[in-house]
Protein backbone atom coordinates (compact mmCIF):
# COMPACT_ATOMS: atom_id res chain seq x y z
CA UNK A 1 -84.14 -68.60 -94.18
CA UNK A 2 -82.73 -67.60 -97.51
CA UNK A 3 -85.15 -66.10 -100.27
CA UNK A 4 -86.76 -68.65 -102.68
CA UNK A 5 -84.88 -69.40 -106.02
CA UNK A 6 -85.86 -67.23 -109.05
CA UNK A 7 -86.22 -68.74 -112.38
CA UNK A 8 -83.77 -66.99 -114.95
CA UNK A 9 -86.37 -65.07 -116.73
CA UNK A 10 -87.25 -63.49 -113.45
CA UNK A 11 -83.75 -62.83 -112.51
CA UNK A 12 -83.21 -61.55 -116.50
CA UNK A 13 -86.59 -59.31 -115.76
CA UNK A 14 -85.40 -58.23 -112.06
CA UNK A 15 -82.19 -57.30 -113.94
CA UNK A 16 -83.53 -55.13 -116.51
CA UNK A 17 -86.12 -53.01 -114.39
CA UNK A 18 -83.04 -52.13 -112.13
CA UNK A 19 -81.01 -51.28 -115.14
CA UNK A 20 -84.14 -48.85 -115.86
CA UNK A 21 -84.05 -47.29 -112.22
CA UNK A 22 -83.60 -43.55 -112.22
CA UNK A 23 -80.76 -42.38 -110.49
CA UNK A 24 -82.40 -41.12 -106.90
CA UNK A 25 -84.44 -44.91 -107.77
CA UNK A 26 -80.95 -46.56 -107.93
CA UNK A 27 -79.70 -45.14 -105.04
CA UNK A 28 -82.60 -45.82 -102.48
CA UNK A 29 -82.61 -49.63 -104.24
CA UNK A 30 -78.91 -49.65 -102.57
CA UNK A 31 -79.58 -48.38 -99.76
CA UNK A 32 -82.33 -51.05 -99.14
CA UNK A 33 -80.04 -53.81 -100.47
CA UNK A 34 -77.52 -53.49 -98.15
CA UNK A 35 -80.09 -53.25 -95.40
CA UNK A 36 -81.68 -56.26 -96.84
CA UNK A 37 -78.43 -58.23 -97.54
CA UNK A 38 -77.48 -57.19 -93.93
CA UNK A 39 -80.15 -58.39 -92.46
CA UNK A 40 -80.21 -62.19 -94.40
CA UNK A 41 -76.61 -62.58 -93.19
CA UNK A 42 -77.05 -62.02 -89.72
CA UNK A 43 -79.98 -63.93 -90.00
CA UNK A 44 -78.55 -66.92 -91.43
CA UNK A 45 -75.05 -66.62 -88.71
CA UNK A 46 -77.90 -66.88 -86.02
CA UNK A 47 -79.12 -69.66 -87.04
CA UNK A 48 -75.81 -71.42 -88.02
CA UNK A 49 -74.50 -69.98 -84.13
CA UNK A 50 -78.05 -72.11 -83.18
CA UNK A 51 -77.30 -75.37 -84.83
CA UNK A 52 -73.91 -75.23 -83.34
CA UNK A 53 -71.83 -74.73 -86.51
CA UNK A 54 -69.09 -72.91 -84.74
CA UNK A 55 -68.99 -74.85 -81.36
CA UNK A 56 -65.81 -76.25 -82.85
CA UNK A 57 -64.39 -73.21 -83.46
CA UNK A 58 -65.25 -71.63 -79.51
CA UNK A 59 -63.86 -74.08 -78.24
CA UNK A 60 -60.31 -73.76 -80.52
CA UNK A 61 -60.61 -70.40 -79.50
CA UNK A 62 -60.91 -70.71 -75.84
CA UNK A 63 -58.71 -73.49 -75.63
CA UNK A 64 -55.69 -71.15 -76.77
CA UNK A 65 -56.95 -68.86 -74.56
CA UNK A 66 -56.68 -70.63 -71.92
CA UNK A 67 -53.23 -71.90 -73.18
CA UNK A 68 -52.46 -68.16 -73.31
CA UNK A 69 -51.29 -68.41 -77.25
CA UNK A 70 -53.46 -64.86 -77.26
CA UNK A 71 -53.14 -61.10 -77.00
CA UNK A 72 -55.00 -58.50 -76.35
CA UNK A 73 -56.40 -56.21 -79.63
């Protein structure tokens, strides 16, 4: 799901045109980062929530529910 790794020299060239970035470049190149980052963590939670990574942790949860050790936010 993740991006493929990038060799050092890529990540050392990557590096270097952003450092070149005009401003207005910089900030649009944020603005689609966070988008982009946004989008690879949901991404990767949906597929962790698929392969039933947090079952454990549902059923913690709803077990002190149940046991009424919660409140309401």
């Amino acid at each position: 799901m993740w991006p493929k790794v990038i060799s050092m020299s890529e990540l050392d060239e990557l590096e270097e045109r952003i450092r070149r970035l005009k401003p207005e470049e910089l900030k649009q190149f944020r603005v689609w980062f966070a988008e982009f980052d946004a989008r690879m963590w949901d991404a990767q939670i949906e597929a962790d929530a698929n392969a039933g990574k947090f079952d454990s942790l549902v059923s913690e949860a709803l077990a002190e529910y149940r046991a009424g050790k919660t409140r309401e936010l």
